[in-house]
N, C-alpha and C. Protein backbone atom coordinates (compact mmCIF):
# COMPACT_ATOMS: atom_id res chain seq x y z
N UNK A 1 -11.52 -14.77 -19.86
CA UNK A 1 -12.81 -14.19 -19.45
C UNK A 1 -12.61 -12.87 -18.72
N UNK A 2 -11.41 -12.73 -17.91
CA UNK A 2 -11.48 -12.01 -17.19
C UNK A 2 -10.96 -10.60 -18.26
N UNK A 3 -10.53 -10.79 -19.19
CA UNK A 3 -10.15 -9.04 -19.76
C UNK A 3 -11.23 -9.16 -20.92
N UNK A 4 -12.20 -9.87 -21.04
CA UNK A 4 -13.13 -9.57 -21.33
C UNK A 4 -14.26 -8.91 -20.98
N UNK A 5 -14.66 -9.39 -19.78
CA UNK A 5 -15.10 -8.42 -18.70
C UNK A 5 -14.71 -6.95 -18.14
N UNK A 6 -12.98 -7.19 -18.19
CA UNK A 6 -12.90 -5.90 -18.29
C UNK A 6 -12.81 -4.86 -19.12
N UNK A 7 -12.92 -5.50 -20.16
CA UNK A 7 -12.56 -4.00 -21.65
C UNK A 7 -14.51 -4.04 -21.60
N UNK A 8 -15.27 -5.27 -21.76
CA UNK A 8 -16.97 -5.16 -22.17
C UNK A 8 -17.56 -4.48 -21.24
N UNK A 9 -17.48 -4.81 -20.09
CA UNK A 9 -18.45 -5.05 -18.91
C UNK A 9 -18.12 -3.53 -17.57
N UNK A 10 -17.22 -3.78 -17.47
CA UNK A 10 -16.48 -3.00 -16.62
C UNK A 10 -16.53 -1.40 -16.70
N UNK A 11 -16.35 -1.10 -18.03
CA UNK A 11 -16.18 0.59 -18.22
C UNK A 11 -17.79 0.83 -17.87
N UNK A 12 -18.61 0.18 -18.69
CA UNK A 12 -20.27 0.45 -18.19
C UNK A 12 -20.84 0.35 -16.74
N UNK A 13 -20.58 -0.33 -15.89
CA UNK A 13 -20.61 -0.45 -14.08
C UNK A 13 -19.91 0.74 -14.00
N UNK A 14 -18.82 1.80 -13.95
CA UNK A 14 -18.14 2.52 -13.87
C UNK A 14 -18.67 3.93 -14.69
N UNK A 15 -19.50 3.69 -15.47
CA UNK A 15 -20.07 4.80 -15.96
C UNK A 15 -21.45 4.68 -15.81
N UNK A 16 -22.38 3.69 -15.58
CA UNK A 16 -23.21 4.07 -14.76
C UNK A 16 -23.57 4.16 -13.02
N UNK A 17 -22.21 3.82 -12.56
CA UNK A 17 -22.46 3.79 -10.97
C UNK A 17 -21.92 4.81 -10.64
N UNK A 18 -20.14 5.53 -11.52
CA UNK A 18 -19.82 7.30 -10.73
C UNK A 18 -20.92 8.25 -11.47
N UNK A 19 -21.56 7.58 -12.52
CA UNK A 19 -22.62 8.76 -13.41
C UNK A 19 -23.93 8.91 -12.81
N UNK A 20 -24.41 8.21 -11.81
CA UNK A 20 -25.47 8.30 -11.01
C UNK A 20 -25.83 9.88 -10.47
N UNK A 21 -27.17 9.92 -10.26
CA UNK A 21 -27.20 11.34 -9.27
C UNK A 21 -26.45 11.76 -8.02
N UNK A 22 -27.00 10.72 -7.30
CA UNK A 22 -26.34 10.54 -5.55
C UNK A 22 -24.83 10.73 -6.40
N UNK A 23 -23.84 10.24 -7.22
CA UNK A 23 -22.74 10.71 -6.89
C UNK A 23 -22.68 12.28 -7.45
N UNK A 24 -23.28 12.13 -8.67
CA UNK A 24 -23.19 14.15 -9.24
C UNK A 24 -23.48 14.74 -8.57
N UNK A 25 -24.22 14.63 -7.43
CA UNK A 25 -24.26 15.93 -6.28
C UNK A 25 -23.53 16.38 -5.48
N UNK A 26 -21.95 15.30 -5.21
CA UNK A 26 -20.61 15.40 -4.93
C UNK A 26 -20.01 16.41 -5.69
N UNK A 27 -20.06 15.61 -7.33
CA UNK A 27 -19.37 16.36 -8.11
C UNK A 27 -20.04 17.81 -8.10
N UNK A 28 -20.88 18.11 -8.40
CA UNK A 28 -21.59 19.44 -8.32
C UNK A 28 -20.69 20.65 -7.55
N UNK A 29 -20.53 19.66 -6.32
CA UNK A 29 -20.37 20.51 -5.23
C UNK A 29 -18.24 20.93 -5.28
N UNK A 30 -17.85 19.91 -5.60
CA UNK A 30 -16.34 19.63 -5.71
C UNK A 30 -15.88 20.35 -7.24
N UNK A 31 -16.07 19.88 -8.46
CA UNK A 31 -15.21 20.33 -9.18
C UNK A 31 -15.38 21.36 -9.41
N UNK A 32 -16.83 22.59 -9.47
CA UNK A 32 -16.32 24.02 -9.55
C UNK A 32 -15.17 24.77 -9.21
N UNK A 33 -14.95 24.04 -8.19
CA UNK A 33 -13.59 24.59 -7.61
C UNK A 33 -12.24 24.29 -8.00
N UNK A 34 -12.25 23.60 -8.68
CA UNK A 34 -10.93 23.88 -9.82
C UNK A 34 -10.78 24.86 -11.00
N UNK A 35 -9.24 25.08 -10.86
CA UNK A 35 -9.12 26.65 -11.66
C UNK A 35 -7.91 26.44 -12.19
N UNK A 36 -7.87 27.19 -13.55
CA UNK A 36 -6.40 27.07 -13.93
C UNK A 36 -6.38 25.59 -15.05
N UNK A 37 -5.08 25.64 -14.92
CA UNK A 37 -4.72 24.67 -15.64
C UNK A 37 -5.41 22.88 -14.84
N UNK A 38 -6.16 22.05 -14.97
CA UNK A 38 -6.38 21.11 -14.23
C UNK A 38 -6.06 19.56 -14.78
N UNK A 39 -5.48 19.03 -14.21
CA UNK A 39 -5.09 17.82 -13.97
C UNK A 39 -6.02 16.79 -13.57
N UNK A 40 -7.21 15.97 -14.28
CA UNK A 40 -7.90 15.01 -13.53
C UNK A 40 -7.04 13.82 -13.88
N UNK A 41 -6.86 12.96 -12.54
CA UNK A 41 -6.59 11.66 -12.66
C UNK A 41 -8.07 10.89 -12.20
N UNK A 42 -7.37 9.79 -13.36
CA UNK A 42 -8.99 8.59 -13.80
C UNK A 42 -9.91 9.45 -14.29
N UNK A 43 -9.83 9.59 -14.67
CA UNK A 43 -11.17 10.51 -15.98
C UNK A 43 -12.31 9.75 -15.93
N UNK A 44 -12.35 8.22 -16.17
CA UNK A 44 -13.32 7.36 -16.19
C UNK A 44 -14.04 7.70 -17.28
N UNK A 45 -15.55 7.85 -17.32
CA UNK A 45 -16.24 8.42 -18.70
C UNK A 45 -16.67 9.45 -18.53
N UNK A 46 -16.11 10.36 -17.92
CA UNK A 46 -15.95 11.95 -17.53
C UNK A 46 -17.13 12.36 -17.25
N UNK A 47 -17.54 11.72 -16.42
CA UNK A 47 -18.54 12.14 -15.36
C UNK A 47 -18.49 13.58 -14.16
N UNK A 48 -17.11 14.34 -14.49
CA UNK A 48 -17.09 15.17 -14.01
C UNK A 48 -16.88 16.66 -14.78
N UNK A 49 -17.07 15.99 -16.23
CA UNK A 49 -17.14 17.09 -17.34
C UNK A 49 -18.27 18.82 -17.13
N UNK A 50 -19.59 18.05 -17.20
CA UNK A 50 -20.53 19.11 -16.90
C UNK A 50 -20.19 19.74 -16.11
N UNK A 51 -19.42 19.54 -14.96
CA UNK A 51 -19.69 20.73 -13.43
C UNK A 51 -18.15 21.39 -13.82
N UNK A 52 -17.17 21.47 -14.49
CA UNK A 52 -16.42 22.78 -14.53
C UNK A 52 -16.42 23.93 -14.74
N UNK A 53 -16.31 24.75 -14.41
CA UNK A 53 -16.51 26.12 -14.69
C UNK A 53 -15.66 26.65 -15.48
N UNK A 54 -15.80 26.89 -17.03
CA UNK A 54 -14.88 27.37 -18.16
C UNK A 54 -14.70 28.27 -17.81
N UNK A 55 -15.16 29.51 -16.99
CA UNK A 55 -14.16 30.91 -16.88
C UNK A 55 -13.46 30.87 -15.83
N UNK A 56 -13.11 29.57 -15.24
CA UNK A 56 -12.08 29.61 -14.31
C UNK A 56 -11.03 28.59 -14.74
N UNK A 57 -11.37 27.66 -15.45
CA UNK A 57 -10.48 26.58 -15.96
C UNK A 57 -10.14 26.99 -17.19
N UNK A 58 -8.86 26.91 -17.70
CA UNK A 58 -8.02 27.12 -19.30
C UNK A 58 -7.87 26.02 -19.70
N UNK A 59 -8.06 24.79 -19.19
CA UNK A 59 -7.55 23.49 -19.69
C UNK A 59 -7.99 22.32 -18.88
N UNK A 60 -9.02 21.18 -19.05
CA UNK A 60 -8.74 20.32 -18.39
C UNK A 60 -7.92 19.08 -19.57
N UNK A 61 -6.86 18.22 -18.54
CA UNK A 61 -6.48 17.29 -18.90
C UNK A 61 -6.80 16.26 -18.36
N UNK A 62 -7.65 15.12 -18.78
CA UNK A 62 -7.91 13.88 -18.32
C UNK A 62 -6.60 12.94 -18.36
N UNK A 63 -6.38 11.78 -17.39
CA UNK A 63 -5.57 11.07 -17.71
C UNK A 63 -6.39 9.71 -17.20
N UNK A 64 -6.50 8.31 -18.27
CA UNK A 64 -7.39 7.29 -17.83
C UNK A 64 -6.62 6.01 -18.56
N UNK A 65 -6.21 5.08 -17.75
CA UNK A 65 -5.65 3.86 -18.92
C UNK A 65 -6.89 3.15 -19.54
N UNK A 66 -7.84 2.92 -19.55
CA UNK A 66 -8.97 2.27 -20.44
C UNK A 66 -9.45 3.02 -20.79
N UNK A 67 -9.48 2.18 -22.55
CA UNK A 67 -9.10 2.93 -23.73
C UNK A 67 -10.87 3.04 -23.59
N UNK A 68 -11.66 1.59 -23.14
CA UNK A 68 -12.85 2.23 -23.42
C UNK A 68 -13.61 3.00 -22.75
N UNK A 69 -13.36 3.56 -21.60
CA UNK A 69 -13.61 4.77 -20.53
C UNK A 69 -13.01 6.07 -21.78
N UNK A 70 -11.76 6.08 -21.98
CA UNK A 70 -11.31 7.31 -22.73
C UNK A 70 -12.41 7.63 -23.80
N UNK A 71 -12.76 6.56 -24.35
CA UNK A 71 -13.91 6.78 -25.73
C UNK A 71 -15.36 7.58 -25.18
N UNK A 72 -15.81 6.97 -23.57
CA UNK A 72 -16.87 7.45 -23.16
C UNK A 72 -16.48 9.05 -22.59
N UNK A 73 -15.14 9.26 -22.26
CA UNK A 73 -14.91 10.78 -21.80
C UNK A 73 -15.05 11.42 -23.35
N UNK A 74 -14.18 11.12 -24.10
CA UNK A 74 -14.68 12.04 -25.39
C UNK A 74 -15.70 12.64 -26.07
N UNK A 75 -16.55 11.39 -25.75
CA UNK A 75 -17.90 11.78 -25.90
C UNK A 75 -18.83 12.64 -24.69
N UNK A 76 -18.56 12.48 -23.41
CA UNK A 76 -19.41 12.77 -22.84
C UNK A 76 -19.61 14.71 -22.40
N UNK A 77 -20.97 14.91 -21.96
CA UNK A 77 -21.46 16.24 -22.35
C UNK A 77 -19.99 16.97 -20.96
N UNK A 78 -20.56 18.08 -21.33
CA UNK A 78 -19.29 18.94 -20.83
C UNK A 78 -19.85 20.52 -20.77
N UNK A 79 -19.12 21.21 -19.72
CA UNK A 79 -19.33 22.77 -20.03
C UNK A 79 -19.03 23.27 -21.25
N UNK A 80 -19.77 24.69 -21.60
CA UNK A 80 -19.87 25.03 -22.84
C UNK A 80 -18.20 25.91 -22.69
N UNK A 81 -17.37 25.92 -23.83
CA UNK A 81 -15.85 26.59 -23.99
C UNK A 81 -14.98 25.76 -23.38
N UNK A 82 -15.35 24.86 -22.03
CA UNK A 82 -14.45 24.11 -22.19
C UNK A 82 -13.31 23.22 -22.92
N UNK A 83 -11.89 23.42 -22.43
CA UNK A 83 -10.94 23.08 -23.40
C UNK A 83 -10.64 21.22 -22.90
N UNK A 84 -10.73 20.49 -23.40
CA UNK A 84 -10.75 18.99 -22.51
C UNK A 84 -9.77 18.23 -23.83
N UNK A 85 -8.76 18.13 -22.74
CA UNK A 85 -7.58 16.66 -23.63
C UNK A 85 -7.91 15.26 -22.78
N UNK A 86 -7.90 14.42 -23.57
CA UNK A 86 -7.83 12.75 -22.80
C UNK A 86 -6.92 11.97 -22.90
N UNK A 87 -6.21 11.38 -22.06
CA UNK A 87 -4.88 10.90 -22.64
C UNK A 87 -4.81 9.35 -21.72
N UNK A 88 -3.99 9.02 -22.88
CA UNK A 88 -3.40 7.43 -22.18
C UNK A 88 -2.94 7.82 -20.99
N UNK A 89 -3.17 6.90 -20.12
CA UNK A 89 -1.93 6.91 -18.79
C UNK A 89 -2.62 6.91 -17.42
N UNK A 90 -1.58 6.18 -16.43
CA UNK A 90 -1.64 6.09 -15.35
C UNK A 90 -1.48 6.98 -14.31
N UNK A 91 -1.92 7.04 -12.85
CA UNK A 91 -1.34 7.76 -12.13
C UNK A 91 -0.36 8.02 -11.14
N UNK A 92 0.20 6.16 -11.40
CA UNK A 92 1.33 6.34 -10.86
C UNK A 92 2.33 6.74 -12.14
N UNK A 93 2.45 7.24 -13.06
CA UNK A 93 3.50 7.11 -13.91
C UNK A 93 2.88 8.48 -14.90
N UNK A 94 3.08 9.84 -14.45
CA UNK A 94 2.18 11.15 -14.68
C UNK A 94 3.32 11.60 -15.89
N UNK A 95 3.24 11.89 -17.13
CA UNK A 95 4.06 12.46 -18.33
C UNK A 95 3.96 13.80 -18.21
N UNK A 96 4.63 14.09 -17.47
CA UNK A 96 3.94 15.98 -17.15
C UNK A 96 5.19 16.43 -16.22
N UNK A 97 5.17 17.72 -17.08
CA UNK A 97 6.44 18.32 -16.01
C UNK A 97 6.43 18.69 -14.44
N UNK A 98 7.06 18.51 -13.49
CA UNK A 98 6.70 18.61 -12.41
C UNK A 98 5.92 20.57 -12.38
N UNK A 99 5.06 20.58 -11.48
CA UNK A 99 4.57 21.95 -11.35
C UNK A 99 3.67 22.76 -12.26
N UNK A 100 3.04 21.90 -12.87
CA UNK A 100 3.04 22.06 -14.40
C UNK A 100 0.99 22.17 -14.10
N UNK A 101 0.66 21.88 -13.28
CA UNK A 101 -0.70 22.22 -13.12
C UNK A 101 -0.97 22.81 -11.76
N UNK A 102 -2.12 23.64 -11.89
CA UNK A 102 -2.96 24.36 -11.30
C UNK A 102 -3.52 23.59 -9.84
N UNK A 103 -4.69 22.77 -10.53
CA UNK A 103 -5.62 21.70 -9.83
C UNK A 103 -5.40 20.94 -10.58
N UNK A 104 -5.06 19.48 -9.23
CA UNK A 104 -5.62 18.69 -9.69
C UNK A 104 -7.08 17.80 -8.82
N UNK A 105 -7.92 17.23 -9.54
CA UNK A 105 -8.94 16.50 -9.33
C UNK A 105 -8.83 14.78 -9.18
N UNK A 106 -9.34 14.94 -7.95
CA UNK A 106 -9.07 13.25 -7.57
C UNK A 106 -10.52 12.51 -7.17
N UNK A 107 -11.35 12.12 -8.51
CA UNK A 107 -12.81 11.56 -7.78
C UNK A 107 -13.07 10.09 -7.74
N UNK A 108 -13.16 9.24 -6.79
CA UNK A 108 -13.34 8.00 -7.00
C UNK A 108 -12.55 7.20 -8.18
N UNK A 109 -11.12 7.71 -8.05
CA UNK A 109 -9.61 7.35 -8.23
C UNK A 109 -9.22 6.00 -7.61
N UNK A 110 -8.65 6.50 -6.36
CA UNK A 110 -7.39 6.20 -5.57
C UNK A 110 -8.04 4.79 -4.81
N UNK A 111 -9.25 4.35 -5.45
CA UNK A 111 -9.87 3.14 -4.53
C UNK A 111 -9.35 2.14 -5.34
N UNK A 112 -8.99 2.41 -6.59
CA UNK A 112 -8.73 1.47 -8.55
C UNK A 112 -7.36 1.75 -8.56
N UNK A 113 -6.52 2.80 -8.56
CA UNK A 113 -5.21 2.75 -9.02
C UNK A 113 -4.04 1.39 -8.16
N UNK A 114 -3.17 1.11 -8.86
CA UNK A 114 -2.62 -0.06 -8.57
C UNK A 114 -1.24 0.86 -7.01
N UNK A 115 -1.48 1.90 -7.60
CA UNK A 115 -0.40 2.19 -5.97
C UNK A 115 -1.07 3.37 -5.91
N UNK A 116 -2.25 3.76 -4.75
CA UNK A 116 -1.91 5.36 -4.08
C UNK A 116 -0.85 6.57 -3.79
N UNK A 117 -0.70 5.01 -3.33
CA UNK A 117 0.75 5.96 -2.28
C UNK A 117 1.68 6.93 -3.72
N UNK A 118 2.49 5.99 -4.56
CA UNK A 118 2.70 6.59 -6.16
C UNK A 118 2.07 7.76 -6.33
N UNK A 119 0.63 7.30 -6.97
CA UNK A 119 0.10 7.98 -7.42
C UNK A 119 -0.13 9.45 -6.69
N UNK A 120 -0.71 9.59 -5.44
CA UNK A 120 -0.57 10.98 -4.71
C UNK A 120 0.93 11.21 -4.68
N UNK A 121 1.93 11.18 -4.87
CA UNK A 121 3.22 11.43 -5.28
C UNK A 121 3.74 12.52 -6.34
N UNK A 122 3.00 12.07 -7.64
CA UNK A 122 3.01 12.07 -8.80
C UNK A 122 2.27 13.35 -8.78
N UNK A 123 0.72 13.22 -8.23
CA UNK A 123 0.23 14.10 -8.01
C UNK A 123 0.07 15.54 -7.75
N UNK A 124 1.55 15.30 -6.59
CA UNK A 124 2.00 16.17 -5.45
C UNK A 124 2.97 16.93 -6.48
N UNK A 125 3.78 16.10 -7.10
CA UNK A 125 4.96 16.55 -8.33
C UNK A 125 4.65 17.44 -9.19
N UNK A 126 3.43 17.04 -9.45
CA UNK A 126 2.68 18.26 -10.76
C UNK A 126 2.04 19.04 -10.51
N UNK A 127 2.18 19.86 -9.16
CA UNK A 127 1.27 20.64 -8.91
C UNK A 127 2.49 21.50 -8.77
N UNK A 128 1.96 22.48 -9.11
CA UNK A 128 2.76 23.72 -9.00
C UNK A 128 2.52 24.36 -7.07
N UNK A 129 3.70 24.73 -6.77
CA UNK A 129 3.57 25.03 -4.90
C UNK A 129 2.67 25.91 -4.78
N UNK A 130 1.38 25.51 -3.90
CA UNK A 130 0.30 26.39 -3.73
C UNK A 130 -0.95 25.56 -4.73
N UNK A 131 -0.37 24.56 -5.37
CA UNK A 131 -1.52 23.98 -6.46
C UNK A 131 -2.55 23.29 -5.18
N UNK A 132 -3.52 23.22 -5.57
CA UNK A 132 -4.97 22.24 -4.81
C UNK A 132 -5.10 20.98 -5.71
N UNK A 133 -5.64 20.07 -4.59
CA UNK A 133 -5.92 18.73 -4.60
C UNK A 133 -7.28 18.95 -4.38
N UNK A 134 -8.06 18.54 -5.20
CA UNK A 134 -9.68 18.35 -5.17
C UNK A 134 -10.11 17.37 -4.45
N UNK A 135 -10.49 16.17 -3.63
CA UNK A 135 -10.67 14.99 -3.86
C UNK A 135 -12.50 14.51 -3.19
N UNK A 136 -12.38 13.59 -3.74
CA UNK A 136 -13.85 13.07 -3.02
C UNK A 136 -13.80 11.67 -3.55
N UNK A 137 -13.46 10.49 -2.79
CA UNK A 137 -12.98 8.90 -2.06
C UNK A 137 -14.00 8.17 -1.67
N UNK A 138 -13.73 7.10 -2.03
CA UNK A 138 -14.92 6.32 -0.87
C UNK A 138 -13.42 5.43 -0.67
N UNK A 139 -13.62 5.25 1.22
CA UNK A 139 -12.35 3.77 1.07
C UNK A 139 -13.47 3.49 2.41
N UNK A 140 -11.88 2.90 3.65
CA UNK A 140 -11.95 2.52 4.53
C UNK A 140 -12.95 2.90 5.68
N UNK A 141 -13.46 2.58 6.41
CA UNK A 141 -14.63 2.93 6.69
C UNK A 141 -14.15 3.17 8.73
N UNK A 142 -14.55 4.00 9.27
CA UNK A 142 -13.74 4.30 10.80
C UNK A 142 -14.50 3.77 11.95
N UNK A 143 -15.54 2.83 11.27
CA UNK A 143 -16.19 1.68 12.45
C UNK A 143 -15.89 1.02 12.41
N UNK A 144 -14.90 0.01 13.44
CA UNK A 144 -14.52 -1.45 13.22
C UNK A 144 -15.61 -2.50 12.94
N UNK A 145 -16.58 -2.09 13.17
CA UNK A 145 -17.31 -3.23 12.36
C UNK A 145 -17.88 -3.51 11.02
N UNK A 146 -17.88 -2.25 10.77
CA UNK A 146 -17.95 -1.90 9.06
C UNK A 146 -16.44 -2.05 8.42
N UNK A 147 -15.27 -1.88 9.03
CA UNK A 147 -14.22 -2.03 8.51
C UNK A 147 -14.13 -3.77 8.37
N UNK A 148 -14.35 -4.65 9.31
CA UNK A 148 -14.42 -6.09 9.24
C UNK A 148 -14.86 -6.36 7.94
N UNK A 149 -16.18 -5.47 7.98
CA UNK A 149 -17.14 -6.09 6.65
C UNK A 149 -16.62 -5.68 5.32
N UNK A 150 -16.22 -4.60 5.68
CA UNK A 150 -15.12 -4.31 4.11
C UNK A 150 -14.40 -5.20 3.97
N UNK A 151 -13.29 -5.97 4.54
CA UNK A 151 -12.63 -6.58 4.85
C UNK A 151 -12.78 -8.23 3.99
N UNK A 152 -13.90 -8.24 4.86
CA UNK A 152 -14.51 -9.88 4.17
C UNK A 152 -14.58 -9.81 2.62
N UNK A 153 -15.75 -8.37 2.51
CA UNK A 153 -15.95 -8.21 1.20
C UNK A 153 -15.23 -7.95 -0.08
N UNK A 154 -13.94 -7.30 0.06
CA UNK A 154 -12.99 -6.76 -0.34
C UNK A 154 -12.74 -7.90 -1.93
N UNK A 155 -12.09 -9.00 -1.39
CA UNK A 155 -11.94 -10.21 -2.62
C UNK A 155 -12.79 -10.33 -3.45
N UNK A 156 -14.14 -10.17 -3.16
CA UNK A 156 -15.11 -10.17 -4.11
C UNK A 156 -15.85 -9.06 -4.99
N UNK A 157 -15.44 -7.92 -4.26
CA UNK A 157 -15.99 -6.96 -4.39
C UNK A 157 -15.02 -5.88 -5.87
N UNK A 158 -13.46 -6.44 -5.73
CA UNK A 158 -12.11 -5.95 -6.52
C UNK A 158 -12.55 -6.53 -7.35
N UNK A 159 -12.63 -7.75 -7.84
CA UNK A 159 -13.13 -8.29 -9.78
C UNK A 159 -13.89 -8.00 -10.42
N UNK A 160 -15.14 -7.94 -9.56
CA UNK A 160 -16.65 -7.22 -10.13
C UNK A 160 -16.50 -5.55 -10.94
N UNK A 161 -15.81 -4.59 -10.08
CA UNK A 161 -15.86 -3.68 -10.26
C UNK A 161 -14.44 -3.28 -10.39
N UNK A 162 -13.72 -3.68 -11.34
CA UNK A 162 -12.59 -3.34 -12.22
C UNK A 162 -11.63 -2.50 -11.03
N UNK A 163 -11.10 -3.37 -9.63
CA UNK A 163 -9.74 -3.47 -9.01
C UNK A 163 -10.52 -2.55 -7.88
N UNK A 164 -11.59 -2.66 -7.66
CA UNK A 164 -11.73 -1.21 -6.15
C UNK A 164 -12.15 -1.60 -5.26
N UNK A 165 -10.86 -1.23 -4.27
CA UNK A 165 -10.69 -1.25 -3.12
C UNK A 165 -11.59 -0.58 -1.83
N UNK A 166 -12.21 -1.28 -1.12
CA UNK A 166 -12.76 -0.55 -0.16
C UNK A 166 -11.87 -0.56 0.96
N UNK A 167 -11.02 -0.84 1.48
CA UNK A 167 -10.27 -0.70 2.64
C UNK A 167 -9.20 0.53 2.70
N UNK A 168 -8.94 1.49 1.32
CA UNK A 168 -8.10 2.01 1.59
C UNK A 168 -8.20 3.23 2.13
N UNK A 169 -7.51 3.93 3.71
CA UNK A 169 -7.75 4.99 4.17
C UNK A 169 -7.57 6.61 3.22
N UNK A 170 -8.06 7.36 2.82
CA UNK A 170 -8.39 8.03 1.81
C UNK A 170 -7.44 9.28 2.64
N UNK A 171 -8.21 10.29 3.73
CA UNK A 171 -7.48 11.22 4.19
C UNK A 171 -6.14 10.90 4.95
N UNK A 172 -5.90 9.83 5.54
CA UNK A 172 -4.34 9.63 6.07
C UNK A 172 -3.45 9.71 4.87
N UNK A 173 -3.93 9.17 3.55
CA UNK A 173 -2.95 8.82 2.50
C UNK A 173 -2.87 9.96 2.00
N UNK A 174 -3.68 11.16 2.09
CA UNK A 174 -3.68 12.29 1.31
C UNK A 174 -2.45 12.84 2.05
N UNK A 175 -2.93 13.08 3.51
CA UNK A 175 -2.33 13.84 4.06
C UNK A 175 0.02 13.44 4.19
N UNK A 176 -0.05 12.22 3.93
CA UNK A 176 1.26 11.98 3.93
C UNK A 176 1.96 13.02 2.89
N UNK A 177 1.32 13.45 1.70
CA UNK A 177 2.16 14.07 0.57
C UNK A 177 1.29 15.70 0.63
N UNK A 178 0.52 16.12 1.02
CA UNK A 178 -0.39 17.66 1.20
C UNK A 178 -1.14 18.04 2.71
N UNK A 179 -0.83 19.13 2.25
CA UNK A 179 -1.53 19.74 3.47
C UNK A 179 -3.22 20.07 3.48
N UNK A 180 -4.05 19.25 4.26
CA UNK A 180 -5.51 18.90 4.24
C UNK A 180 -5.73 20.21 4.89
N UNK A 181 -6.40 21.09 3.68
CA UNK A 181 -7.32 22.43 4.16
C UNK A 181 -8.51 21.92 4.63
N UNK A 182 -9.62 21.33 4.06
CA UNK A 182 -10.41 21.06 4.26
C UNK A 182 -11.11 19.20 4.26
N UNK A 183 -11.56 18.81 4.91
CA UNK A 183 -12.12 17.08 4.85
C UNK A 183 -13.17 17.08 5.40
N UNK A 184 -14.31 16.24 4.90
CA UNK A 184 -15.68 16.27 4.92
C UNK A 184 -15.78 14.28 5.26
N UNK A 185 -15.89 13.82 6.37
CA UNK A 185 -16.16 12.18 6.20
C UNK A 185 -17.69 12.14 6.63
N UNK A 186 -18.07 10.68 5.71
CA UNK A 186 -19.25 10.52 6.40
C UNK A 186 -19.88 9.48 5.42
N UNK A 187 -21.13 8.31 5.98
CA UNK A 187 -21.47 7.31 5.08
C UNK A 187 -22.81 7.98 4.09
N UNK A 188 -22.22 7.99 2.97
CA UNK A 188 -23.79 8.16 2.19
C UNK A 188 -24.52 7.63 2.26
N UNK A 189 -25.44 7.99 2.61
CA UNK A 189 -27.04 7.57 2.27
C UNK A 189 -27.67 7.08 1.15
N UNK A 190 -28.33 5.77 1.54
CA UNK A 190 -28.91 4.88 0.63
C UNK A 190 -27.84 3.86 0.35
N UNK A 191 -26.85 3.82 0.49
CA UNK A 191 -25.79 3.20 0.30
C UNK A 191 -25.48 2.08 1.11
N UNK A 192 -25.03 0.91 1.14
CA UNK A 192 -24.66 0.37 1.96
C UNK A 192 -23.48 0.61 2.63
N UNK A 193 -22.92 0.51 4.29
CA UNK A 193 -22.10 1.01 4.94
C UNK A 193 -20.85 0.62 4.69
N UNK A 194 -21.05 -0.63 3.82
CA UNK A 194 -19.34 -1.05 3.27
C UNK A 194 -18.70 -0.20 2.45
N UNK A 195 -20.24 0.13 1.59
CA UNK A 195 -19.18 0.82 0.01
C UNK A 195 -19.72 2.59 0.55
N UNK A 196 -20.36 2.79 1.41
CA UNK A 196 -20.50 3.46 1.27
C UNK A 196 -20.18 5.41 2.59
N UNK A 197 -18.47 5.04 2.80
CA UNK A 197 -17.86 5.81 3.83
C UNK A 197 -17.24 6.77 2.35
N UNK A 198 -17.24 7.83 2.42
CA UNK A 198 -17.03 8.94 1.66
C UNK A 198 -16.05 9.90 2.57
N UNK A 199 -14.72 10.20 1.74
CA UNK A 199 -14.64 11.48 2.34
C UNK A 199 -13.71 12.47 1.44
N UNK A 200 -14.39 13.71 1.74
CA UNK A 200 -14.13 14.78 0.48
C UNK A 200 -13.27 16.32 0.79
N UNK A 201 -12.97 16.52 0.21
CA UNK A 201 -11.98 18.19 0.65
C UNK A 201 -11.23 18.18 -0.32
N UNK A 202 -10.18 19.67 0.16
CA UNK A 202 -9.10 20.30 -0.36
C UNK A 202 -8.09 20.14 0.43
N UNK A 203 -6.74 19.92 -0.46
CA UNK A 203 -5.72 20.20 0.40
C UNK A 203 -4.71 21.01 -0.86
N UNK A 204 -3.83 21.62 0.20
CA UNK A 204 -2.38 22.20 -0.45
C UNK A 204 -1.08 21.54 -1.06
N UNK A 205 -0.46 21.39 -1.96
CA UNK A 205 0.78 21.42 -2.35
C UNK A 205 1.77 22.41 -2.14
N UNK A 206 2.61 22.13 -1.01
CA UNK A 206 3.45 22.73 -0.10
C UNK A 206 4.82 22.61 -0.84
């Protein structure tokens, strides 16, 4: 039942909950700012297609292990000239030469991947020195009493919605492998306070 749910059920919660408005007004605001060659990890159903800016980007590369998320990025709308590849793969385990991108883009990722820590690694590897880290997270939440409630919720909350984590601290984990130019925290609105601690910026590859 359960990889039934996740190949049927799962990519659709995931493409209609990061494809929502309340979150595209993140994206809006975040991926213009990638340039160059770009690197998205979790592509999902490329919900962050429309907001690139083709005369600053030469290439985006998606990387997403579900095959049926990859089918919904292929399809989904996009800037006009944009160049967009989709590819098998994880982010702890990046097929790419180290230095080898520009930007990369990290949106409501690192809550699903099976190691962060890896994965911003990997991350860090393929960025060429001086490359940017895009990101915008929902994890751990910096009220202990909202963190409790993540806490409780956490077991139930990982099966439903295909492995995501609300407890994990988003800017400490960044900051172990880049240098945080910029971080934006704070709970969205309308949201409930478990799922809903956000925090967004740029950082450097040093």
């Amino acid at each position: 039942m359960s990889g039934w749910y996740e190949r049927a059920i799962v990519p659709h919660i995931i493409r209609l909950g990061c494809g929502c408005r309340m979150m595209a007004e993140h994206r809006e605001k975040l991926v213009p700012l990638a340039q160059g060659r770009v690197l998205e990890l979790g592509m999902g159903a490329g919900a962050n297609l429309p907001f690139y800016d083709s005369r600053r980007v030469s290439e985006v590369v998606g990387v997403e292990p579900s095959a049926e998320l990859r089918a919904m990025a292929a399809q989904a709308p996009r800037a006009g000239g944009l160049a967009v590849r989709v590819e098998e793969g994880a982010g702890e385990e990046l097929r790419f030469d180290a230095g080898s991108f520009d930007t990369v883009v990290c949106t409501f990722t690192l809550c699903s991947v099976a190691d962060p820590m890896r994965t911003l690694a990997e991350a860090r590897r393929v960025l060429r020195p001086g490359g940017v880290l895009l990101f915008h997270e929902h994890g751990a939440a910096p009220d202990p009493g909202v963190a409790r409630w993540q806490q409780r919720i956490e077991p139930l909350w990982k099966p439903t919605f295909g492995g995501c984590h609300l407890t994990r601290p988003v800017g400490r984990s960044i900051a172990r492998f880049f240098t945080i130019e910029e971080i934006d925290g704070r709970y969205q609105p309308k949201m409930p306070r478990f799922a809903g601690w956000m925090e967004s910026g740029r950082a450097l590859a040093e």
